[in-house]
PDB file of N, CA and C in Angstrom:
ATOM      1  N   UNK A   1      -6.332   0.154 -12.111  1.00  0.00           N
ATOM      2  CA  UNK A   1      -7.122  -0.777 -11.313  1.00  0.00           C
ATOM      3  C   UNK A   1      -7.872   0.056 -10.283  1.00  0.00           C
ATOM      4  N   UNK A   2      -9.385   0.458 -10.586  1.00  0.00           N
ATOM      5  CA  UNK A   2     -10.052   0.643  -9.996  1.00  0.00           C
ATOM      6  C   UNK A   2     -10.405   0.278  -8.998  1.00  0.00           C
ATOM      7  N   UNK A   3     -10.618   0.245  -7.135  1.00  0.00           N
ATOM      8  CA  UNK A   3     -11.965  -0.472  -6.621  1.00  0.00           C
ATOM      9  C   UNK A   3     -11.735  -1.611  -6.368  1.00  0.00           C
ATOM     10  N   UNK A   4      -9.976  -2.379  -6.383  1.00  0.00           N
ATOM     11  CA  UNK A   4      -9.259  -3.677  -6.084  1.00  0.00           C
ATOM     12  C   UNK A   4      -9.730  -4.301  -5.570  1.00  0.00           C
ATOM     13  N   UNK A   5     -10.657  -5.416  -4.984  1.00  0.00           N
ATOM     14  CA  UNK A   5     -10.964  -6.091  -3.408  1.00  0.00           C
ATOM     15  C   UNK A   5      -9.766  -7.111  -2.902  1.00  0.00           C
ATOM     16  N   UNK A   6      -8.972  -6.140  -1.688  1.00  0.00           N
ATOM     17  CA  UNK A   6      -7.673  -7.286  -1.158  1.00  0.00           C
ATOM     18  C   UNK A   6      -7.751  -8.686  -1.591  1.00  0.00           C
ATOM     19  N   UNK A   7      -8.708  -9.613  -1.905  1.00  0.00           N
ATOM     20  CA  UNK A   7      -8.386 -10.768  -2.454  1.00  0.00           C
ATOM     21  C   UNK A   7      -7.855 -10.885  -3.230  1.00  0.00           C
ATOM     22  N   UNK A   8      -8.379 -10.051  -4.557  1.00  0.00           N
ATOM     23  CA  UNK A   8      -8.000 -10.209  -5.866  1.00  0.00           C
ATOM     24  C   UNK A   8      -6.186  -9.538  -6.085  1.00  0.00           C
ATOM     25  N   UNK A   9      -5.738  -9.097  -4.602  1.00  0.00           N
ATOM     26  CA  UNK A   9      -4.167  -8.610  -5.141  1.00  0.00           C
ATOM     27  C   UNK A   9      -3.456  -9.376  -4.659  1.00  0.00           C
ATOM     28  N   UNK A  10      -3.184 -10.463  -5.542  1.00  0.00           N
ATOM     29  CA  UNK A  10      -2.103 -11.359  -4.951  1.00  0.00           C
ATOM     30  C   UNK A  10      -1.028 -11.256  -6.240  1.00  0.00           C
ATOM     31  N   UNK A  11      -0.166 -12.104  -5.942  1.00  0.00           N
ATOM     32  CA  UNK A  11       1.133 -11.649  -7.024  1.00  0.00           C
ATOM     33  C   UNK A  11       0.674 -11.992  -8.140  1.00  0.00           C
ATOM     34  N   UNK A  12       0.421 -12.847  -8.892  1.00  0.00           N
ATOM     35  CA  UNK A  12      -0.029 -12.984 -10.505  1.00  0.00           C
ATOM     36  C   UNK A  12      -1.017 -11.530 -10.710  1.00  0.00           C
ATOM     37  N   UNK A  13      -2.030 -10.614 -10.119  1.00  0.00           N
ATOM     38  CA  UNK A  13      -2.387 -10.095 -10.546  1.00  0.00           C
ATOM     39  C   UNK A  13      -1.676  -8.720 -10.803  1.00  0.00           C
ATOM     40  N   UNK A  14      -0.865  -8.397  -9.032  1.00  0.00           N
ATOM     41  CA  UNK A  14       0.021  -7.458  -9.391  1.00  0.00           C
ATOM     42  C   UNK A  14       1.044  -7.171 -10.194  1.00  0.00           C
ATOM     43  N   UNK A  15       1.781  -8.385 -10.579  1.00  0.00           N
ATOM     44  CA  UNK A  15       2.489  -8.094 -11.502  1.00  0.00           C
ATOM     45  C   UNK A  15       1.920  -7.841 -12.792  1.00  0.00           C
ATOM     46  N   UNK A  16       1.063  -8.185 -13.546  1.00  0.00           N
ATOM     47  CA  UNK A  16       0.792  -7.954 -14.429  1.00  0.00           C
ATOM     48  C   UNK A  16      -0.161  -6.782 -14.922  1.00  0.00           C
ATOM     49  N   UNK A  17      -0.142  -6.138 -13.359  1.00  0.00           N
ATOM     50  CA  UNK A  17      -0.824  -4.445 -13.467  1.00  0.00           C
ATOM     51  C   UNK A  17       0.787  -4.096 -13.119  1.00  0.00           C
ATOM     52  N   UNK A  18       1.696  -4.496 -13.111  1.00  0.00           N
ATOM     53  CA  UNK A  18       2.881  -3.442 -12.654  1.00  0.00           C
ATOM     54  C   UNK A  18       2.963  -2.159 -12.907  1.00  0.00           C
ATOM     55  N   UNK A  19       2.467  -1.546 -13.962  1.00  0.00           N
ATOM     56  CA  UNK A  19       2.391  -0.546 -14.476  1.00  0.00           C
ATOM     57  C   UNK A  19       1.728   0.808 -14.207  1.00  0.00           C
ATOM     58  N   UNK A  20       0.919   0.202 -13.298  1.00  0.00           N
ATOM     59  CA  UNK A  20      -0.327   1.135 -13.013  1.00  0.00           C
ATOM     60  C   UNK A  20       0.316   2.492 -11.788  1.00  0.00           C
ATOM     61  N   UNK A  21      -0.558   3.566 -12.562  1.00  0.00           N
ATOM     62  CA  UNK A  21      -0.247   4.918 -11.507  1.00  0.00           C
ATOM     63  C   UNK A  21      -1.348   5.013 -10.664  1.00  0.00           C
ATOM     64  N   UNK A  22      -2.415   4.502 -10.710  1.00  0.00           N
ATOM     65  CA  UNK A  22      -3.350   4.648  -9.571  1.00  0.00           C
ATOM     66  C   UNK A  22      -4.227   3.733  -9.237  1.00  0.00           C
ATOM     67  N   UNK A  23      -4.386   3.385  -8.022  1.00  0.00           N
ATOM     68  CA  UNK A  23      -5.136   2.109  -7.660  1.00  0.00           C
ATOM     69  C   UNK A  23      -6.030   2.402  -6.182  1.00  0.00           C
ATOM     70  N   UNK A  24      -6.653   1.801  -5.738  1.00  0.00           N
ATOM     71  CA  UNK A  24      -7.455   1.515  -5.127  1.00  0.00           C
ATOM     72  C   UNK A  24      -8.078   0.705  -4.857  1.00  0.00           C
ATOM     73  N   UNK A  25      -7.439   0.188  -3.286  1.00  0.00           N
ATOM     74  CA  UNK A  25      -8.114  -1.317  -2.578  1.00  0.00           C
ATOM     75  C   UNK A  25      -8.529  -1.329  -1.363  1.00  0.00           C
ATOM     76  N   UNK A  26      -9.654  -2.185  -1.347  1.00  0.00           N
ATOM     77  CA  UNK A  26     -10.795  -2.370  -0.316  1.00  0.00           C
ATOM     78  C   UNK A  26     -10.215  -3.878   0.148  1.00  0.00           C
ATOM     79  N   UNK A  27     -10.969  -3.612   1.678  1.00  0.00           N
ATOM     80  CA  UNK A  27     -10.711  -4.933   2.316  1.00  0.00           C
ATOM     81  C   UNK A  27     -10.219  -5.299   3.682  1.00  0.00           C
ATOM     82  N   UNK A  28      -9.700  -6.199   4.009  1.00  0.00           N
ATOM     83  CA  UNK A  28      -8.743  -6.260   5.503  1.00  0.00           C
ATOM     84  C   UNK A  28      -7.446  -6.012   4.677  1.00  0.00           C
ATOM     85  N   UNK A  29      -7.183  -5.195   5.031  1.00  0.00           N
ATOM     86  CA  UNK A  29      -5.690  -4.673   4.727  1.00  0.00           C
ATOM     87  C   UNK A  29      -4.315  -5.392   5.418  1.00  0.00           C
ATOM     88  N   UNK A  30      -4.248  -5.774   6.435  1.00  0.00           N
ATOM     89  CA  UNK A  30      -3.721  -6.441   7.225  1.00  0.00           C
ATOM     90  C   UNK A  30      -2.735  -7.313   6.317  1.00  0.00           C
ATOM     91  N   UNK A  31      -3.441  -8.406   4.900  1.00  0.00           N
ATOM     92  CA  UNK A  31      -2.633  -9.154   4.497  1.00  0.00           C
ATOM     93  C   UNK A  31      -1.842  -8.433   3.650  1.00  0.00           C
ATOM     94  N   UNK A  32      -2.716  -6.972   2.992  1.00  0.00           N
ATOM     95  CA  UNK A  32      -1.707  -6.834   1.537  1.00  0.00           C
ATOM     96  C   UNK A  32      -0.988  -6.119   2.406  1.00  0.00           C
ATOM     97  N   UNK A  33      -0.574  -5.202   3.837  1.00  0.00           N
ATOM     98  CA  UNK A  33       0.317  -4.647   3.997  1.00  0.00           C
ATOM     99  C   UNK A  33       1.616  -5.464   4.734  1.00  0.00           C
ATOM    100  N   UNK A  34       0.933  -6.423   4.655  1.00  0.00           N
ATOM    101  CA  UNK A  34       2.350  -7.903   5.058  1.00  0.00           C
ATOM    102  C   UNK A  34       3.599  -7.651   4.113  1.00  0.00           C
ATOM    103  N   UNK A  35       5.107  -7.674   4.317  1.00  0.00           N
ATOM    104  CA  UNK A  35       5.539  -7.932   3.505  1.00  0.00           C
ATOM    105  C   UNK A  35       5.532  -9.511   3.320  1.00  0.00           C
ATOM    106  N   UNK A  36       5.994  -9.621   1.254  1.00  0.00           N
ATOM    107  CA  UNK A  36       6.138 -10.864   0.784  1.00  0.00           C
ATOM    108  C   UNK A  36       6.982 -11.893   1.197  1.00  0.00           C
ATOM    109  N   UNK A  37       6.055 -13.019   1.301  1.00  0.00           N
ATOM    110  CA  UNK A  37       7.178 -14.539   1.837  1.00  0.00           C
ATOM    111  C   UNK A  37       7.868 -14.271   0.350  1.00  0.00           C
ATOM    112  N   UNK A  38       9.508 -14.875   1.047  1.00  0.00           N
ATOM    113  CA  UNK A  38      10.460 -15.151   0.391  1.00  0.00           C
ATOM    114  C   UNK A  38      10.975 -13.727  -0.734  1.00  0.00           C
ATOM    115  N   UNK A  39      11.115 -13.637  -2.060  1.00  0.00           N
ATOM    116  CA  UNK A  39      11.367 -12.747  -3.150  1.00  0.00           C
ATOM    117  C   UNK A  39      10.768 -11.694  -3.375  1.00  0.00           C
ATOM    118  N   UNK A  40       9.211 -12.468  -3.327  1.00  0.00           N
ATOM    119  CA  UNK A  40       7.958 -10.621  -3.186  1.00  0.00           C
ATOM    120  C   UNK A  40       7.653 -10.029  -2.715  1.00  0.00           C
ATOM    121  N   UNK A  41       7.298  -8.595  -2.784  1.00  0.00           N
ATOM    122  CA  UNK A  41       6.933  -7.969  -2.041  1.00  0.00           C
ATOM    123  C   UNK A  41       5.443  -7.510  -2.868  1.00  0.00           C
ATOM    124  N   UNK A  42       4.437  -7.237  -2.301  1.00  0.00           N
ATOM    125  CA  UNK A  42       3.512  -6.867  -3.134  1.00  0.00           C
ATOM    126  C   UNK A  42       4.012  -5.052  -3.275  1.00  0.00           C
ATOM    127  N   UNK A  43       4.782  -4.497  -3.012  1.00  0.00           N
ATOM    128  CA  UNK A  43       5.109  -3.232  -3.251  1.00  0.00           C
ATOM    129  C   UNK A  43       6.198  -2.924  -4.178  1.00  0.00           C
ATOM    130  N   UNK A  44       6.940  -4.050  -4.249  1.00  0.00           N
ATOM    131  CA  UNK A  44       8.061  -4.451  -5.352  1.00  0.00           C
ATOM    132  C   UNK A  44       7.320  -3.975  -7.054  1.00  0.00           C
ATOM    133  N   UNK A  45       6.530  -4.680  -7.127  1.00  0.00           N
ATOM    134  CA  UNK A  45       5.838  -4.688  -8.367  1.00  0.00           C
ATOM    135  C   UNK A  45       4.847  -3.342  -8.955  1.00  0.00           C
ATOM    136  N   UNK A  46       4.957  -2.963  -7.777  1.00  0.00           N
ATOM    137  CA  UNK A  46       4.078  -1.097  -7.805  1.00  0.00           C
ATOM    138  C   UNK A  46       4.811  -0.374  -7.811  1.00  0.00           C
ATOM    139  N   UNK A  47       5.971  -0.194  -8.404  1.00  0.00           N
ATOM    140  CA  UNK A  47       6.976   0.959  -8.168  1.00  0.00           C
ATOM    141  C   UNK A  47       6.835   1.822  -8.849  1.00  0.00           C
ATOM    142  N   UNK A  48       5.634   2.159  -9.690  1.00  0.00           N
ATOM    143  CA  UNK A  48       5.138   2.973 -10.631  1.00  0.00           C
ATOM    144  C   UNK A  48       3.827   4.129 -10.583  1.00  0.00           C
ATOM    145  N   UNK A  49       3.147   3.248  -9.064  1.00  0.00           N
ATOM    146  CA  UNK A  49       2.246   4.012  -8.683  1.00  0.00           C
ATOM    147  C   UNK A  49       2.469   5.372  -8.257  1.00  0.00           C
ATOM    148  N   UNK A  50       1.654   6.230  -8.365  1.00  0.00           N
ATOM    149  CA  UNK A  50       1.500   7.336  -8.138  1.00  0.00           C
ATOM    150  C   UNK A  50       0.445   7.926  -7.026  1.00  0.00           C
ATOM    151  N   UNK A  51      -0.880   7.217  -7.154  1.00  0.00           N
ATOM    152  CA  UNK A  51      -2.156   7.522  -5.998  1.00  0.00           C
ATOM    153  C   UNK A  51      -2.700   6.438  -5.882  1.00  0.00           C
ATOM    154  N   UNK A  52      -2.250   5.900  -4.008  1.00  0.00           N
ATOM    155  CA  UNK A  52      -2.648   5.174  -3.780  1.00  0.00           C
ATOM    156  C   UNK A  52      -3.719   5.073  -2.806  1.00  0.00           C
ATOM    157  N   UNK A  53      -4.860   4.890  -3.060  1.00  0.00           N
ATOM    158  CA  UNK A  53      -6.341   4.636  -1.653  1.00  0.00           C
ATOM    159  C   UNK A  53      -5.992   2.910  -1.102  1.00  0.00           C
ATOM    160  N   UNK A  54      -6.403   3.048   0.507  1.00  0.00           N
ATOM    161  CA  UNK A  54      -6.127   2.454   0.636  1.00  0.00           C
ATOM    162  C   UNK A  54      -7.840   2.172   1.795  1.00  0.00           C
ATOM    163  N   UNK A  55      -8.753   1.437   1.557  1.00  0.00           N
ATOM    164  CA  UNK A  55      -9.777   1.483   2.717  1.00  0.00           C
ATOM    165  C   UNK A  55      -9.958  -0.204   3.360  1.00  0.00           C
ATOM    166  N   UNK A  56      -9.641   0.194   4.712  1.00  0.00           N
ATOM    167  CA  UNK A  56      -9.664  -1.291   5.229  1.00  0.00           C
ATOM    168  C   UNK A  56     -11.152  -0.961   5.946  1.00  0.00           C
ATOM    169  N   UNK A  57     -11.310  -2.641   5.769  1.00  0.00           N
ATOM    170  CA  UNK A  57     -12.923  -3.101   6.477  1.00  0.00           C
ATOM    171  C   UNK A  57     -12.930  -3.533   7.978  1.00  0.00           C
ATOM    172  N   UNK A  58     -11.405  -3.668   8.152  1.00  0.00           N
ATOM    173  CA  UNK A  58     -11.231  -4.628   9.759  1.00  0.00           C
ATOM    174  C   UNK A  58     -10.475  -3.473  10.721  1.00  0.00           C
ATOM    175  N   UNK A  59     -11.987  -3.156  11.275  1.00  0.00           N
ATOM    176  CA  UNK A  59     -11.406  -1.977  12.211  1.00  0.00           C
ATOM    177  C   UNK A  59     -10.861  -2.575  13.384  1.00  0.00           C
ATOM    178  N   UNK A  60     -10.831  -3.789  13.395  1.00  0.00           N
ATOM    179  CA  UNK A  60     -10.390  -4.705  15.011  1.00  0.00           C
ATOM    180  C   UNK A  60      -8.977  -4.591  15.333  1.00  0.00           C
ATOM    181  N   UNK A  61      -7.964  -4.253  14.560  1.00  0.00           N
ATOM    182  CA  UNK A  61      -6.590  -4.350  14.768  1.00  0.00           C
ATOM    183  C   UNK A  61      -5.887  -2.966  13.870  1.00  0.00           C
ATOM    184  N   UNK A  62      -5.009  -2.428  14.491  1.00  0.00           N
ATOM    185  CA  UNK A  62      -4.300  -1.286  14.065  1.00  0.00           C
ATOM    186  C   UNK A  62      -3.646  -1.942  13.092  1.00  0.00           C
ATOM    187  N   UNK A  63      -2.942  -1.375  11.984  1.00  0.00           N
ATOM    188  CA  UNK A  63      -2.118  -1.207  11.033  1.00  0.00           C
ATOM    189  C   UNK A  63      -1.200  -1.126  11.357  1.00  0.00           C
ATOM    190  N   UNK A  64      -0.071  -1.877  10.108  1.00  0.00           N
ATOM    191  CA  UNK A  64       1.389  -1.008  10.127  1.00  0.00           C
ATOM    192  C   UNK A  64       2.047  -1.099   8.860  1.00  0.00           C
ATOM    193  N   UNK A  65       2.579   0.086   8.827  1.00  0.00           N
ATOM    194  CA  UNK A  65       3.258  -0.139   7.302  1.00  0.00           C
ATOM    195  C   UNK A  65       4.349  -0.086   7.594  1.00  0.00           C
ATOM    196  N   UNK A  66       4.832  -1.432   6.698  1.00  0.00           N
ATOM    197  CA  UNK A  66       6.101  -1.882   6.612  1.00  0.00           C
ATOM    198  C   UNK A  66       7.339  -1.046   5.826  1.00  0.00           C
ATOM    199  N   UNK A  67       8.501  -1.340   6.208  1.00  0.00           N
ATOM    200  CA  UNK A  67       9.530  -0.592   5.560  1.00  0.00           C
ATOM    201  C   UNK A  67       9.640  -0.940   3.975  1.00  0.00           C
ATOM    202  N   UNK A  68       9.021  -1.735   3.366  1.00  0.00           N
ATOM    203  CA  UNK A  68       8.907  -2.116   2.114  1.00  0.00           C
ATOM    204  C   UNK A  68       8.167  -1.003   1.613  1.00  0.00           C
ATOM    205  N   UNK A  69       7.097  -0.182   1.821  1.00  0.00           N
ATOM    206  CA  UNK A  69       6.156   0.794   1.278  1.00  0.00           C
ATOM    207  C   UNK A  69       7.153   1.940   1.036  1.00  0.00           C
ATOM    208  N   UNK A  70       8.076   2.121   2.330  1.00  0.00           N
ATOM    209  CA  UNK A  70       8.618   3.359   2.081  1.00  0.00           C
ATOM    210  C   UNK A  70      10.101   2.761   0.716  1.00  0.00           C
ATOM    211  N   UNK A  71      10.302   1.721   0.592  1.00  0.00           N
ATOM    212  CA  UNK A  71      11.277   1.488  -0.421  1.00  0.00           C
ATOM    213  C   UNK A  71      10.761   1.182  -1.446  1.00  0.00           C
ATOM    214  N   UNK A  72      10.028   0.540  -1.877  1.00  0.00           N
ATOM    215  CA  UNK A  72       9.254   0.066  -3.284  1.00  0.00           C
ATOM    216  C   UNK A  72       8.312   1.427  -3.826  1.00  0.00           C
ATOM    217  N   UNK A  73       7.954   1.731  -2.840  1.00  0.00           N
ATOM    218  CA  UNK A  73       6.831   2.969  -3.914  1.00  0.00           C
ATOM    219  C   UNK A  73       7.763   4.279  -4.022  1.00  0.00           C
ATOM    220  N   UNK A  74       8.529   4.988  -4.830  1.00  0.00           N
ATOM    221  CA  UNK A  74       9.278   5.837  -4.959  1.00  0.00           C
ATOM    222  C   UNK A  74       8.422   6.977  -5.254  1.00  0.00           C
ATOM    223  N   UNK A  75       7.281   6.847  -6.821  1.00  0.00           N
ATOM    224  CA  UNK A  75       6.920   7.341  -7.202  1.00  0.00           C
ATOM    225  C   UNK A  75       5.589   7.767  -6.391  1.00  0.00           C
ATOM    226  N   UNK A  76       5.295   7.863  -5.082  1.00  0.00           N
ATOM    227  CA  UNK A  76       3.965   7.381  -4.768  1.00  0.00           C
ATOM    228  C   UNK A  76       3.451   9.475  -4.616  1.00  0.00           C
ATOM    229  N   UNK A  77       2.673   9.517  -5.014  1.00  0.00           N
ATOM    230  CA  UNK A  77       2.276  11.282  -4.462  1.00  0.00           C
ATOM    231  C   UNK A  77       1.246  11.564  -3.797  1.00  0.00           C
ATOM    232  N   UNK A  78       0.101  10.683  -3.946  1.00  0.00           N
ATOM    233  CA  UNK A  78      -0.693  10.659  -3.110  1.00  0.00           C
ATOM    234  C   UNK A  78      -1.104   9.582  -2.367  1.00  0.00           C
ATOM    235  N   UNK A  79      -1.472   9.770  -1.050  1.00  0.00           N
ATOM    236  CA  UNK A  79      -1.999   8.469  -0.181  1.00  0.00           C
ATOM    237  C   UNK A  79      -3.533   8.629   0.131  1.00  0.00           C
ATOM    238  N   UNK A  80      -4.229   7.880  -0.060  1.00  0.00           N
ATOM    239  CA  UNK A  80      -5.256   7.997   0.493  1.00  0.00           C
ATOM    240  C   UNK A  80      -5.944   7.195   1.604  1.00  0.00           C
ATOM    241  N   UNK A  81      -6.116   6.974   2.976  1.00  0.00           N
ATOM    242  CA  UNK A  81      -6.134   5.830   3.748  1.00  0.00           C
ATOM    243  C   UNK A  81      -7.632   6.207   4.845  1.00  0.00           C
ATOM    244  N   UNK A  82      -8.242   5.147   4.956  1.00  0.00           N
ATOM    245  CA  UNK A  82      -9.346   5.213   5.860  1.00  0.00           C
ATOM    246  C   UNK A  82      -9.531   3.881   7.206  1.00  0.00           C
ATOM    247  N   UNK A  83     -10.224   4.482   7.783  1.00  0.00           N
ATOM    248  CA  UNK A  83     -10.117   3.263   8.807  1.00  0.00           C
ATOM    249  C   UNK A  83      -9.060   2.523   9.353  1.00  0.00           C
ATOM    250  N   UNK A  84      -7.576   2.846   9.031  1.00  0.00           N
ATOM    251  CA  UNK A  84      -6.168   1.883   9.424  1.00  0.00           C
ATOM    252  C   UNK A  84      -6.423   1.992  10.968  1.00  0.00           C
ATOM    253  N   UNK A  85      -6.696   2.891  11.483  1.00  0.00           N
ATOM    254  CA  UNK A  85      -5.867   2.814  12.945  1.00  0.00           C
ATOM    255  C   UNK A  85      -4.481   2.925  13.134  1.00  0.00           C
ATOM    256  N   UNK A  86      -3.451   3.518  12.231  1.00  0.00           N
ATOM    257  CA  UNK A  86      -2.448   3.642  12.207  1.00  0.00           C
ATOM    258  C   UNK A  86      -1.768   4.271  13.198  1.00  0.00           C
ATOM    259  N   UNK A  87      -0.953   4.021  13.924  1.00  0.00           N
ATOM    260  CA  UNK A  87      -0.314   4.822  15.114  1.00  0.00           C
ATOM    261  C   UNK A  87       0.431   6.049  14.522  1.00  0.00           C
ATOM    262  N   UNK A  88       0.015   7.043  15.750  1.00  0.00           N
ATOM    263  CA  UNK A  88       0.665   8.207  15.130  1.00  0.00           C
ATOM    264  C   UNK A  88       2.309   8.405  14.579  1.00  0.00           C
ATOM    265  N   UNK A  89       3.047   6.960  14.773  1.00  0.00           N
ATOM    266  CA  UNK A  89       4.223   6.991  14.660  1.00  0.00           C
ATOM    267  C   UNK A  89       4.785   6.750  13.467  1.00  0.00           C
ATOM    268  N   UNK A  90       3.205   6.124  12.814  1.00  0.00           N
ATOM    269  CA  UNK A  90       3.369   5.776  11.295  1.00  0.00           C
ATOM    270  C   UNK A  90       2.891   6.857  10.630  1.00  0.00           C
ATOM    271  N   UNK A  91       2.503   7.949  11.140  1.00  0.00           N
ATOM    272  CA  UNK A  91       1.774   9.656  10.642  1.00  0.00           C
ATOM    273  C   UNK A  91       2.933  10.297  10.620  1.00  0.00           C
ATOM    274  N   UNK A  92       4.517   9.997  11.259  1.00  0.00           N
ATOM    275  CA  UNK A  92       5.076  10.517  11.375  1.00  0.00           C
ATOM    276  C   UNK A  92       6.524  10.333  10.443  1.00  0.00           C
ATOM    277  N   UNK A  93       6.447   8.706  10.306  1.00  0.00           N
ATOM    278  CA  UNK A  93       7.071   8.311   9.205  1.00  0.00           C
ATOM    279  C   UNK A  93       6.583   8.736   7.884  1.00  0.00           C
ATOM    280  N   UNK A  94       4.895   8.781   7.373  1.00  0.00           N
ATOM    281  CA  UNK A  94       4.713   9.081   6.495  1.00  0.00           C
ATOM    282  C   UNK A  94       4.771  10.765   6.144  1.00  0.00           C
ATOM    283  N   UNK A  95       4.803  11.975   7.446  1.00  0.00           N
ATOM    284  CA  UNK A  95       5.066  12.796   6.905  1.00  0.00           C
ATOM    285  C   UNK A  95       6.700  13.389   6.879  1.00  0.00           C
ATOM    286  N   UNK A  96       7.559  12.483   7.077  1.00  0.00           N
ATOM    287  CA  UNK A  96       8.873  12.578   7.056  1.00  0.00           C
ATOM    288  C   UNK A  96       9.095  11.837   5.579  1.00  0.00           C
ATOM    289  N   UNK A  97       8.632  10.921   4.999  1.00  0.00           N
ATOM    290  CA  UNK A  97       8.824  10.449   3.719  1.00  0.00           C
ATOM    291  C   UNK A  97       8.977  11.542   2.438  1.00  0.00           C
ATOM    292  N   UNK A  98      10.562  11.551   1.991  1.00  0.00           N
ATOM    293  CA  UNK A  98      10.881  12.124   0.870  1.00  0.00           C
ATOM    294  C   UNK A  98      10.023  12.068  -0.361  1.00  0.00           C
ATOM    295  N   UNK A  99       9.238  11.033  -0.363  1.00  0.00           N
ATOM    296  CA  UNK A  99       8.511  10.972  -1.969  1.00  0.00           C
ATOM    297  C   UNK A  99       7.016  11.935  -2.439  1.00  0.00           C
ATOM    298  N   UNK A 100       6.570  12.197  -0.188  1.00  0.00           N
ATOM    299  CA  UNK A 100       5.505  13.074  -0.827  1.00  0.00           C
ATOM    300  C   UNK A 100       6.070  14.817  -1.325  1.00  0.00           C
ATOM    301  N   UNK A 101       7.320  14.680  -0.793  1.00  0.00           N
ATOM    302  CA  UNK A 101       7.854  16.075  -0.814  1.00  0.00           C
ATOM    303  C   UNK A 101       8.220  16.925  -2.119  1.00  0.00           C
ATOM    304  N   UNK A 102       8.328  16.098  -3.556  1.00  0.00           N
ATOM    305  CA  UNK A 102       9.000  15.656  -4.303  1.00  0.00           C
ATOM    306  C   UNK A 102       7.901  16.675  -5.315  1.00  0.00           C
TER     307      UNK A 102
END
């Protein structure tokens, strides 16, 4: 999945890319890095990815990645991220994460 637009990743679509090693999504990021009401997680179903881009459009509010990213994506090796605003504390979780080390 090329070139995703955050709308189009909601659970019926992710699951049925479960499979995929590389993706790339555009958008306000904000919702897909929510974890899932109730059972899902939209990171649950990606546990296969490998390189993930990630470019948000809504520079108005910082980011955060949830503890679901660092448990659901095992396989993940590359990140690619633009515009988050991510606090350096999440630069610090991600370069302490065992999976890029791997």
């Amino acid at each position: 999945m090329r070139n995703g637009h955050v709308e189009s990743c909601k659970e019926d679509v992710l699951v049925s890319a479960g499979n995929l090693k590389k993706m790339s999504i555009k958008g306000n990021l904000a919702a897909f890095l929510e974890t899932g009401k109730g059972d899902f997680s939209n990171y649950r179903v990606l546990q296969h990815l490998e390189n993930l881009t990630l470019l948000n459009d809504d520079k108005s509010n910082a980011l955060h990645l949830p503890s679901a990213f660092f448990v659901y994506l095992p396989k993940l090796k590359k990140l690619t991220i633009s515009k988050t605003r991510f606090d350096w504390k999440e630069a610090n979780r991600l370069g302490s994460w065992n999976a890029f080390r791997s």
